[in-house]
PDB file of N, CA and C in Angstrom:
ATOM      1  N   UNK A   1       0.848  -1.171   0.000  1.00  0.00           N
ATOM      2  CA  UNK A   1       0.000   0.000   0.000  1.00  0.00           C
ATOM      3  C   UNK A   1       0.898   1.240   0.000  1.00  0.00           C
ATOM      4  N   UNK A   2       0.563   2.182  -0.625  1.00  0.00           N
ATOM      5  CA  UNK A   2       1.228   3.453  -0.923  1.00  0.00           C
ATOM      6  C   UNK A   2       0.186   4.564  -0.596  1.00  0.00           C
ATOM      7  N   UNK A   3       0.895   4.940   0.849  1.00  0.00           N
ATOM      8  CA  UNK A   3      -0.153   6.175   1.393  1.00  0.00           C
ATOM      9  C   UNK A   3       0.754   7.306   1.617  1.00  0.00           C
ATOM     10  N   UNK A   4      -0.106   8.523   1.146  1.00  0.00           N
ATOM     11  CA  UNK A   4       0.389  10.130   0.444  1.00  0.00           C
ATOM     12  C   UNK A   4      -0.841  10.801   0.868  1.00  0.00           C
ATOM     13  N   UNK A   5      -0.559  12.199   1.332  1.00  0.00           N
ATOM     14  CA  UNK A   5      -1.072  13.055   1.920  1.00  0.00           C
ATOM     15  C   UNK A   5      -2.411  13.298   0.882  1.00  0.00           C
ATOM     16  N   UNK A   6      -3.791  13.969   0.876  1.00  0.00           N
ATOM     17  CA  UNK A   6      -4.820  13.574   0.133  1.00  0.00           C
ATOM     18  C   UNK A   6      -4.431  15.100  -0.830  1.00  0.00           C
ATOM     19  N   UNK A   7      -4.405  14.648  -2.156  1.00  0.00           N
ATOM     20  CA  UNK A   7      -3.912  15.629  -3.387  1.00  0.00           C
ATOM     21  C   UNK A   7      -4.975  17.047  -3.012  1.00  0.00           C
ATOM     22  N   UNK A   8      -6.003  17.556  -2.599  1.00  0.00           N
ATOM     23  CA  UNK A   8      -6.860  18.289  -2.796  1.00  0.00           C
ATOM     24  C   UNK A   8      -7.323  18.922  -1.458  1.00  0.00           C
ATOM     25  N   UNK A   9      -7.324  20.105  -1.527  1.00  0.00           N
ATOM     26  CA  UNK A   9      -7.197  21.185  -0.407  1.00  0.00           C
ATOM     27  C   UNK A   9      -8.912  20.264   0.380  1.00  0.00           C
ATOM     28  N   UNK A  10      -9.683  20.768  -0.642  1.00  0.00           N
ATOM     29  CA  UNK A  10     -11.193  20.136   0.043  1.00  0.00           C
ATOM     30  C   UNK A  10     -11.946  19.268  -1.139  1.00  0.00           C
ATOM     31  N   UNK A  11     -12.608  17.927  -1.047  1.00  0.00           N
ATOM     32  CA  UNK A  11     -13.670  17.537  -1.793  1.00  0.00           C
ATOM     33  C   UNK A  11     -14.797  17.476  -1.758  1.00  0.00           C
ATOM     34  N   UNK A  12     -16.009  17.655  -2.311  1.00  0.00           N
ATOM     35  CA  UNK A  12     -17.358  17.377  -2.295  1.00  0.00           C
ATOM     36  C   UNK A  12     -17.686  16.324  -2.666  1.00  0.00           C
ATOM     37  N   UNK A  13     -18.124  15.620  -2.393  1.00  0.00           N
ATOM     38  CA  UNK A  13     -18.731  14.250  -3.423  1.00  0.00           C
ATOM     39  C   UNK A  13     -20.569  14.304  -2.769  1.00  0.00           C
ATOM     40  N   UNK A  14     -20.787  14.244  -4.785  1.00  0.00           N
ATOM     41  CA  UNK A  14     -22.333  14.501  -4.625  1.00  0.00           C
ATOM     42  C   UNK A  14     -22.830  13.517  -5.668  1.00  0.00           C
ATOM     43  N   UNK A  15     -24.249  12.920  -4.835  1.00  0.00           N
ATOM     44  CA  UNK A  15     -24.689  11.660  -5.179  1.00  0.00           C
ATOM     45  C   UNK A  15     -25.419  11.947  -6.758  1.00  0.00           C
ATOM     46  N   UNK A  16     -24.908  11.282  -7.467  1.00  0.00           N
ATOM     47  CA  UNK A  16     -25.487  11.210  -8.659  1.00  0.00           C
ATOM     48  C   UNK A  16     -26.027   9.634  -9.150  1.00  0.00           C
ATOM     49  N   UNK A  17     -26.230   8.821  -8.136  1.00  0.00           N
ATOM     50  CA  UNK A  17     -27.325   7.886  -8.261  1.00  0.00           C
ATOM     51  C   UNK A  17     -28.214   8.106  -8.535  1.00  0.00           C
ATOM     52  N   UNK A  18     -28.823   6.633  -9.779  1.00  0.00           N
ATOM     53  CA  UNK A  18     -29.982   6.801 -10.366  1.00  0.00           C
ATOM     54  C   UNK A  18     -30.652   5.590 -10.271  1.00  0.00           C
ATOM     55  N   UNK A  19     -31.927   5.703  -9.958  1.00  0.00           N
ATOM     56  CA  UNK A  19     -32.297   4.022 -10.172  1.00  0.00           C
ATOM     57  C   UNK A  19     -33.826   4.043 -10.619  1.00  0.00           C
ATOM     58  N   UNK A  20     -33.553   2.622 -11.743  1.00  0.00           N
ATOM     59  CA  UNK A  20     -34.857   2.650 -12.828  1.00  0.00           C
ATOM     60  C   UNK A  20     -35.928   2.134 -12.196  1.00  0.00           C
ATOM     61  N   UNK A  21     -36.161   2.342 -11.076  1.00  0.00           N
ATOM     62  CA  UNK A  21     -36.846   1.516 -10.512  1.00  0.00           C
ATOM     63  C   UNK A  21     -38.490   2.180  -9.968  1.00  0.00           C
ATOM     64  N   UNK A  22     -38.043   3.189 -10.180  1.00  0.00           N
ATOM     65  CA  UNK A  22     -38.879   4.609  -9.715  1.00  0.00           C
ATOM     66  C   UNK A  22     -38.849   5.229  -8.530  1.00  0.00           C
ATOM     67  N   UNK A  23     -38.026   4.160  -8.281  1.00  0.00           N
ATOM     68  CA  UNK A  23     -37.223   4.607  -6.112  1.00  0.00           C
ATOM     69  C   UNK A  23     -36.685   5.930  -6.536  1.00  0.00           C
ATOM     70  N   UNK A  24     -37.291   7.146  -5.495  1.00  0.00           N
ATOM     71  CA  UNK A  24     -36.514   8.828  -5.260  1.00  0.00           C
ATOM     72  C   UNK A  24     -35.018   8.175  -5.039  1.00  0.00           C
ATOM     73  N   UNK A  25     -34.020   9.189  -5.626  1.00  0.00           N
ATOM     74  CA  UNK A  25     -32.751   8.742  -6.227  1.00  0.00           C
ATOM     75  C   UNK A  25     -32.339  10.632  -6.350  1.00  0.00           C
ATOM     76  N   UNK A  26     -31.285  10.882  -5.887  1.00  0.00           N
ATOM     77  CA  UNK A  26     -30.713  12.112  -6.287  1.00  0.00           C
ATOM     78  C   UNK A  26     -30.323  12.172  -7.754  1.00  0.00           C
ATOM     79  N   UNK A  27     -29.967  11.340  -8.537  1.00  0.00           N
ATOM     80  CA  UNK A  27     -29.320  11.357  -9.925  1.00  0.00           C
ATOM     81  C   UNK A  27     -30.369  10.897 -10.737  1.00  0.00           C
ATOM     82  N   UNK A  28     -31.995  10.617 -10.149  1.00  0.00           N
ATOM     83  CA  UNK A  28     -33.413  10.325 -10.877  1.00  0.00           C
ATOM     84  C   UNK A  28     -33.570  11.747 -12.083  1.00  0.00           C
ATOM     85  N   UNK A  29     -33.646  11.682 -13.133  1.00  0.00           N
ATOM     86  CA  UNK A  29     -33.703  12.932 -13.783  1.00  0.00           C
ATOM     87  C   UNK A  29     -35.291  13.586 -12.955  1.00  0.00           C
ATOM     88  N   UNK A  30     -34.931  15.212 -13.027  1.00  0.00           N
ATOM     89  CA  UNK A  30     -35.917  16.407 -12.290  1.00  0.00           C
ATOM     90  C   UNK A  30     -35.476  16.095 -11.046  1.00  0.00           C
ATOM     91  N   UNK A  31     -34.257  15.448 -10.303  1.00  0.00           N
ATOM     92  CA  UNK A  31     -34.012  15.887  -8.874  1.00  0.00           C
ATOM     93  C   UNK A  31     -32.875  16.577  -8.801  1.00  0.00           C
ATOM     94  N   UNK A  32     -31.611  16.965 -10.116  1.00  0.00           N
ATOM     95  CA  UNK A  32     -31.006  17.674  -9.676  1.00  0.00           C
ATOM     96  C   UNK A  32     -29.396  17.156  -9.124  1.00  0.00           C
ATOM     97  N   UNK A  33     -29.552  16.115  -8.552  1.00  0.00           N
ATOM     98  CA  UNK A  33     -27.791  15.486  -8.333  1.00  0.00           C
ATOM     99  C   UNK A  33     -27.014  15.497  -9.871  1.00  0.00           C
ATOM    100  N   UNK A  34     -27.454  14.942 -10.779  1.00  0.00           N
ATOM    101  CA  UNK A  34     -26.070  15.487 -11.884  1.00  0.00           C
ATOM    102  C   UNK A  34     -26.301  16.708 -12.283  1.00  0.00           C
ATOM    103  N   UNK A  35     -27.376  17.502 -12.593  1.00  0.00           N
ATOM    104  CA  UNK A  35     -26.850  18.352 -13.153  1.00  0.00           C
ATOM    105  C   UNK A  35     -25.935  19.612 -11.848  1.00  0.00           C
ATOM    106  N   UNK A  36     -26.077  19.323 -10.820  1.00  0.00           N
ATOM    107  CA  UNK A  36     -25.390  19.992  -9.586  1.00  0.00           C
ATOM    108  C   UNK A  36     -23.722  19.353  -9.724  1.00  0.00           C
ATOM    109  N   UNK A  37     -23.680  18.466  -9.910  1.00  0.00           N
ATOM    110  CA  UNK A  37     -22.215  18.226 -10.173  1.00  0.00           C
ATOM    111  C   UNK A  37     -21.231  18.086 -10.882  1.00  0.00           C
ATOM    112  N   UNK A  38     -22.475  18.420 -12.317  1.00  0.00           N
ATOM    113  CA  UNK A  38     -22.083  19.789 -13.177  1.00  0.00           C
ATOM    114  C   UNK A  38     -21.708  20.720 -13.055  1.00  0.00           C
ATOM    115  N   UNK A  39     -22.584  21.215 -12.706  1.00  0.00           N
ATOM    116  CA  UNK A  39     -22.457  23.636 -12.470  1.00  0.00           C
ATOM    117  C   UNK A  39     -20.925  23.241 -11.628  1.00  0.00           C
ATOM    118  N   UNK A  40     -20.700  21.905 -10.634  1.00  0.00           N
ATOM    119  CA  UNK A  40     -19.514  22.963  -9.435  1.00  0.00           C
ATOM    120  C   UNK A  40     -18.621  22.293 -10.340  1.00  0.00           C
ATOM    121  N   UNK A  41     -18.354  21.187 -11.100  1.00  0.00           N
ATOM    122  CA  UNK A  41     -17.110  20.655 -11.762  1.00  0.00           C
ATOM    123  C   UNK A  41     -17.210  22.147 -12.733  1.00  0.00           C
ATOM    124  N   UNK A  42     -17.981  22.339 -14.079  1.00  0.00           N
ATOM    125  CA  UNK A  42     -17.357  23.778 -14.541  1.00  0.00           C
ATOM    126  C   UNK A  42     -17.556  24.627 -13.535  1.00  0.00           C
ATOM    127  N   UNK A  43     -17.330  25.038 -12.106  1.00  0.00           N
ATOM    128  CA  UNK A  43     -17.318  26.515 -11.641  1.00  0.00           C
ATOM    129  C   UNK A  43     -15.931  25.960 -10.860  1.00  0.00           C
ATOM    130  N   UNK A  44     -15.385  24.816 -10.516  1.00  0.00           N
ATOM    131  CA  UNK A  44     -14.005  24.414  -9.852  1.00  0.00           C
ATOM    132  C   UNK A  44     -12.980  25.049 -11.117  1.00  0.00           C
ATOM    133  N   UNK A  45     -13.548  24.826 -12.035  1.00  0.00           N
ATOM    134  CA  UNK A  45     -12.826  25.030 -13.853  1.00  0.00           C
ATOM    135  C   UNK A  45     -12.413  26.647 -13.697  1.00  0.00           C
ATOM    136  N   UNK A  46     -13.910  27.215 -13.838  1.00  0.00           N
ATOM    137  CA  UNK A  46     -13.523  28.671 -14.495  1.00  0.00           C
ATOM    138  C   UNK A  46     -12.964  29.350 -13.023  1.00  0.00           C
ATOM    139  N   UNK A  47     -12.859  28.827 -11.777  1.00  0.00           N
ATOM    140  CA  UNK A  47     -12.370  30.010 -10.656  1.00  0.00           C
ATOM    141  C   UNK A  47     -10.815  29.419 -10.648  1.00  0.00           C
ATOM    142  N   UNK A  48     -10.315  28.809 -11.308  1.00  0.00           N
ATOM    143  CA  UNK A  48      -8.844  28.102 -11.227  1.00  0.00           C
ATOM    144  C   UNK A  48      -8.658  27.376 -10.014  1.00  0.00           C
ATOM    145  N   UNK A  49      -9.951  26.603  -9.902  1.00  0.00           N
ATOM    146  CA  UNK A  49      -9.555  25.454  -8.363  1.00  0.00           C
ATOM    147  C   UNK A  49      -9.348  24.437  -8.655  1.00  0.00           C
ATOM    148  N   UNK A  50      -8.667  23.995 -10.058  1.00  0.00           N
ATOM    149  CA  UNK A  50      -8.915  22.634 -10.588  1.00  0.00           C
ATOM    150  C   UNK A  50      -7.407  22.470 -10.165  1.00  0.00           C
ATOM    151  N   UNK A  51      -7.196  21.148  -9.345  1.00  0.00           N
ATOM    152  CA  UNK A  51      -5.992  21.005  -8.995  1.00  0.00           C
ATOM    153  C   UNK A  51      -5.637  21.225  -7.323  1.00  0.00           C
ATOM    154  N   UNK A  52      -6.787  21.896  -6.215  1.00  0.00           N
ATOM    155  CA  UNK A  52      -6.986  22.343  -5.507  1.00  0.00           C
ATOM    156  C   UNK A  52      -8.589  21.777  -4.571  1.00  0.00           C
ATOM    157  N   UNK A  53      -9.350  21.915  -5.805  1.00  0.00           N
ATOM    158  CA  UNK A  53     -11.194  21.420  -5.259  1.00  0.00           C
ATOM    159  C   UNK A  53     -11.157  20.208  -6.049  1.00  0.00           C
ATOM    160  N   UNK A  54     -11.450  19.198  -5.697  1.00  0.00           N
ATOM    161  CA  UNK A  54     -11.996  17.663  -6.126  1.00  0.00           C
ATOM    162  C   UNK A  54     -13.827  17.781  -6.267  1.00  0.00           C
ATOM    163  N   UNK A  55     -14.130  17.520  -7.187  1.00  0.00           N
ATOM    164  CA  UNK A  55     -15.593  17.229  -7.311  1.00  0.00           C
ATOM    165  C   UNK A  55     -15.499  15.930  -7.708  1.00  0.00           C
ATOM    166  N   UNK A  56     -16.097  15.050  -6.915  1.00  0.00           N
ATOM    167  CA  UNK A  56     -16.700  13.471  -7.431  1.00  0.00           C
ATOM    168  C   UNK A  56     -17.754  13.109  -7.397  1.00  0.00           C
ATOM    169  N   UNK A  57     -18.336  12.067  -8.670  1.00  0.00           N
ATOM    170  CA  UNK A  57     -19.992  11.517  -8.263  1.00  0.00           C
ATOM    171  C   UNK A  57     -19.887  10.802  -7.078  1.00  0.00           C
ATOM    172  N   UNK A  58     -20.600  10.554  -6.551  1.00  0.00           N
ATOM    173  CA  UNK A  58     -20.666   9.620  -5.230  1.00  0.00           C
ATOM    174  C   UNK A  58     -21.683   8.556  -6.055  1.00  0.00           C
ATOM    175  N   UNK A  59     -21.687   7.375  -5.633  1.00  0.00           N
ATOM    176  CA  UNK A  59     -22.930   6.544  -5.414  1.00  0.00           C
ATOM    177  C   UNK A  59     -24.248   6.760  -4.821  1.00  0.00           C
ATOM    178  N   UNK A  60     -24.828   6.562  -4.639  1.00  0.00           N
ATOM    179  CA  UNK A  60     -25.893   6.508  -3.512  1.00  0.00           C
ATOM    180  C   UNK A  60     -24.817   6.942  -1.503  1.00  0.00           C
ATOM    181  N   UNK A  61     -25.533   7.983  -1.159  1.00  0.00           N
ATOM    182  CA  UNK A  61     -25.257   8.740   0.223  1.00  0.00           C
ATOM    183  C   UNK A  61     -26.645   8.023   1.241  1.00  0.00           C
ATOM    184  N   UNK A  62     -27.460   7.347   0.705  1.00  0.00           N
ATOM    185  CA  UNK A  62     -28.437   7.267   1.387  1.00  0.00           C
ATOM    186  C   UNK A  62     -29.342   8.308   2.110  1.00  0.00           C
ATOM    187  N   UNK A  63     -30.615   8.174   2.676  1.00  0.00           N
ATOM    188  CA  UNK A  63     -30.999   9.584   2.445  1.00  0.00           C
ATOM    189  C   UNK A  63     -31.908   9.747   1.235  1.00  0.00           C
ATOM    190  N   UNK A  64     -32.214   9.503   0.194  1.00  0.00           N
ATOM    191  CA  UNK A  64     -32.676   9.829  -1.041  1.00  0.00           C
ATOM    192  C   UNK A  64     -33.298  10.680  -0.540  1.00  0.00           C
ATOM    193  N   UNK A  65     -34.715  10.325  -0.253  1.00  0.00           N
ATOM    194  CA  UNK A  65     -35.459  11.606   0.460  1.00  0.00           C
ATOM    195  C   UNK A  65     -35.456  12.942   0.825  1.00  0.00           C
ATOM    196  N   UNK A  66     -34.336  13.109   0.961  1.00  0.00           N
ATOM    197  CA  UNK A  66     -33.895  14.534   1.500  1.00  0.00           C
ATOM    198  C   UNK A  66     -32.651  15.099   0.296  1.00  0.00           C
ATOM    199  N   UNK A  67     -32.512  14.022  -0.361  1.00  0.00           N
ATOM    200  CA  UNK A  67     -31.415  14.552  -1.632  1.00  0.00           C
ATOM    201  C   UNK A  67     -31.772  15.930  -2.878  1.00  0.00           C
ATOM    202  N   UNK A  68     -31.241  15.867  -3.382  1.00  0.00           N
ATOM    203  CA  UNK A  68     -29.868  15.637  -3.636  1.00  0.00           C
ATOM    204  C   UNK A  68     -28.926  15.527  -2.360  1.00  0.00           C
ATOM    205  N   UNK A  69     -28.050  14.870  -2.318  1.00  0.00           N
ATOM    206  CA  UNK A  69     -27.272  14.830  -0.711  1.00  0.00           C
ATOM    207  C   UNK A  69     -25.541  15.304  -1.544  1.00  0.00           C
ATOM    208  N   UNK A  70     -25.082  15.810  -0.671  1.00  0.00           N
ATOM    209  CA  UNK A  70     -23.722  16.040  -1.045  1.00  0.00           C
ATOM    210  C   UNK A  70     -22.712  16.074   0.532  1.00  0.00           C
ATOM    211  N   UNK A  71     -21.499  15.899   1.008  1.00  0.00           N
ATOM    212  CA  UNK A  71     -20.723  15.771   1.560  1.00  0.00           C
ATOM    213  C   UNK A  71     -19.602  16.622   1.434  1.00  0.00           C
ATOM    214  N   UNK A  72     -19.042  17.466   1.934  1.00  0.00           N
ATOM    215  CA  UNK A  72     -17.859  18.085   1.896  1.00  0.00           C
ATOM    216  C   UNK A  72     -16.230  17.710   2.340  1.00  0.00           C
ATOM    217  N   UNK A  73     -15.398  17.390   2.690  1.00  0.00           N
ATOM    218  CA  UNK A  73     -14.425  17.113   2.740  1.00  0.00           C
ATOM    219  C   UNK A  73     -13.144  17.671   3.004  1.00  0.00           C
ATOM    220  N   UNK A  74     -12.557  18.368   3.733  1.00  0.00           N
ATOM    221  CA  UNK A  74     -12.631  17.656   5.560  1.00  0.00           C
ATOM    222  C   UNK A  74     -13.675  18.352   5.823  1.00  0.00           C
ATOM    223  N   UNK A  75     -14.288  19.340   6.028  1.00  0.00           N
ATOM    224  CA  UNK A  75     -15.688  20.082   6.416  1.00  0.00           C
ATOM    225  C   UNK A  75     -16.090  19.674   7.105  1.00  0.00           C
ATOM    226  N   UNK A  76     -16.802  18.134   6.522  1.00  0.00           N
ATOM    227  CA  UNK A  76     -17.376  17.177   7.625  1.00  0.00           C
ATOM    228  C   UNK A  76     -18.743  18.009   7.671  1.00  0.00           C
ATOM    229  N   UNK A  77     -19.126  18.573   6.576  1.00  0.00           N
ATOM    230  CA  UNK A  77     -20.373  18.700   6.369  1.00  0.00           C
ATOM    231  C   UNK A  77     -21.670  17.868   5.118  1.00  0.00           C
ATOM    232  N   UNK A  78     -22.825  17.671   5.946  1.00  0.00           N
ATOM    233  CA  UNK A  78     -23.339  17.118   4.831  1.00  0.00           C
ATOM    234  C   UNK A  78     -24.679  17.713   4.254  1.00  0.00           C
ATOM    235  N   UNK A  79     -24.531  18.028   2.912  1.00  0.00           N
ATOM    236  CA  UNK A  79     -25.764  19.157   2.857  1.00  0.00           C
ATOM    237  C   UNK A  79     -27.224  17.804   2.083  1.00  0.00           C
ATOM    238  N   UNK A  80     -28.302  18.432   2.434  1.00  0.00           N
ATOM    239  CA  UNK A  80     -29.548  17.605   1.891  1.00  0.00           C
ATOM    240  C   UNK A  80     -30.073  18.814   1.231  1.00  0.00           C
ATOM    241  N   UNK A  81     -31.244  18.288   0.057  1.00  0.00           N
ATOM    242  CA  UNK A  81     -32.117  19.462  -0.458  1.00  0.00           C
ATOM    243  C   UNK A  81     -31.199  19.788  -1.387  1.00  0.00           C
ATOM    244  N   UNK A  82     -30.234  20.040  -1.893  1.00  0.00           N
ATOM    245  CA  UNK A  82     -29.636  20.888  -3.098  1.00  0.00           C
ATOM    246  C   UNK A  82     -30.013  21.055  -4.048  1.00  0.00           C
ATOM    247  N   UNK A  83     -30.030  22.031  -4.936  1.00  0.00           N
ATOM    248  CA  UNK A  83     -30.544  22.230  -5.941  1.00  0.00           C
ATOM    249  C   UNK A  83     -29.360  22.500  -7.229  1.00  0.00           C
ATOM    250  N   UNK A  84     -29.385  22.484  -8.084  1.00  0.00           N
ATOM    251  CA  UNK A  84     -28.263  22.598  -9.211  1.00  0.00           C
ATOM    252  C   UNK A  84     -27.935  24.692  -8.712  1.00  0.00           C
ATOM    253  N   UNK A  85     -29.344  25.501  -8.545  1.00  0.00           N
ATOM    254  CA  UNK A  85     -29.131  27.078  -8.194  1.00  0.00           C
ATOM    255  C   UNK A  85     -28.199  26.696  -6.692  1.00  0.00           C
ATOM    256  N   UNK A  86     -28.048  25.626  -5.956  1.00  0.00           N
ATOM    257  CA  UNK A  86     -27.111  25.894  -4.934  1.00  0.00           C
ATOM    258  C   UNK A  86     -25.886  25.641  -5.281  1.00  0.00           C
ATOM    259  N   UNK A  87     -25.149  25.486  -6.297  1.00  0.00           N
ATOM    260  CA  UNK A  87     -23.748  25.863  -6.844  1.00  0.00           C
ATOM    261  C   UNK A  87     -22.747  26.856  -6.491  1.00  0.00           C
ATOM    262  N   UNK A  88     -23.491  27.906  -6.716  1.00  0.00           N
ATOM    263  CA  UNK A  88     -22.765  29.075  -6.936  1.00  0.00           C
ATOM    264  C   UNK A  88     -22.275  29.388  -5.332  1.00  0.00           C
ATOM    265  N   UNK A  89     -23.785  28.921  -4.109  1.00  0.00           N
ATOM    266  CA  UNK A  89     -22.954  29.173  -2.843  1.00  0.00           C
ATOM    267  C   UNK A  89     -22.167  27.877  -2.256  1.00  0.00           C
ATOM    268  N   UNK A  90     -22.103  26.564  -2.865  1.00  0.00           N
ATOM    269  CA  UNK A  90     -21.015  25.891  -2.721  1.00  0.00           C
ATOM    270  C   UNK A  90     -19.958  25.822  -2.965  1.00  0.00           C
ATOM    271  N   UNK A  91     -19.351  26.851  -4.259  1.00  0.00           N
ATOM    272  CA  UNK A  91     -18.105  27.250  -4.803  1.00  0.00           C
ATOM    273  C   UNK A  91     -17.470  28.133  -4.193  1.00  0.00           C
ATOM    274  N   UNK A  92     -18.443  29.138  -3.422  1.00  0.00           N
ATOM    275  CA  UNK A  92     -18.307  29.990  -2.434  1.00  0.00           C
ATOM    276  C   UNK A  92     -17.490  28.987  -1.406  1.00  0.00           C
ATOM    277  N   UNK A  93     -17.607  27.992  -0.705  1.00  0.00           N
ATOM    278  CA  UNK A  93     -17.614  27.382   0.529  1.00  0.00           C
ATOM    279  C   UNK A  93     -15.985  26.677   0.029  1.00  0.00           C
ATOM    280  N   UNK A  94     -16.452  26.177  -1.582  1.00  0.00           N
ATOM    281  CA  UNK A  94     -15.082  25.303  -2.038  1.00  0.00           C
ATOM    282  C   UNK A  94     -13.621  26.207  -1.743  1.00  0.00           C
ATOM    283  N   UNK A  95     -13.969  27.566  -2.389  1.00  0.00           N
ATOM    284  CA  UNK A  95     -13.076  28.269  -2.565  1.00  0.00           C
ATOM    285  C   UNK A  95     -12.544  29.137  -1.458  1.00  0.00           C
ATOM    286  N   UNK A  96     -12.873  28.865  -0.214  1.00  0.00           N
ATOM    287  CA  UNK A  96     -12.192  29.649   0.878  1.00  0.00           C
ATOM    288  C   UNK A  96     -11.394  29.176   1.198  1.00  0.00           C
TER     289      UNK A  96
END
């Protein structure tokens, strides 16, 4: 095993699970988990945090219900409810 300090100042990882099943799912299209981890992967882009902010899909966070769900990193925060319009104040949060 080869362990190294974690490459990225802070990460988010936001659930972009989907399931055909008709089970509520953050990554269900009209809830909003991918296209939210969209807007912050291009807004990590255009503020020059690429290299600095990690954006990853997550799997399923569990929770659906209250999703989109996202996680911050070290933060140690976990946000429910997001909307793709809550971007702009998560880039805010990425970028301090």
């Amino acid at each position: 095993m080869d362990r190294k300090p974690v490459p990225y100042r802070k990460t988010v990882f936001v659930c972009t699970h989907a399931r055909a099943d008709g089970r509520v799912s953050c990554g269900n299209p009209g809830r909003g988990g991918v296209e939210l981890c969209a807007a912050l992967k291009e807004g990590v882009k255009r503020l020059g945090l690429k290299g600095k902010v990690r954006v990853a899909r997550a799997g399923c966070l569990d929770l659906c219900e209250k999703g989109p769900n996202a996680f911050l990193y070290p933060n140690g925060e976990w946000l429910s409810g997001l909307a793709p319009a809550d971007a702009a104040g998560l880039l805010k949060t990425l970028a301090d």
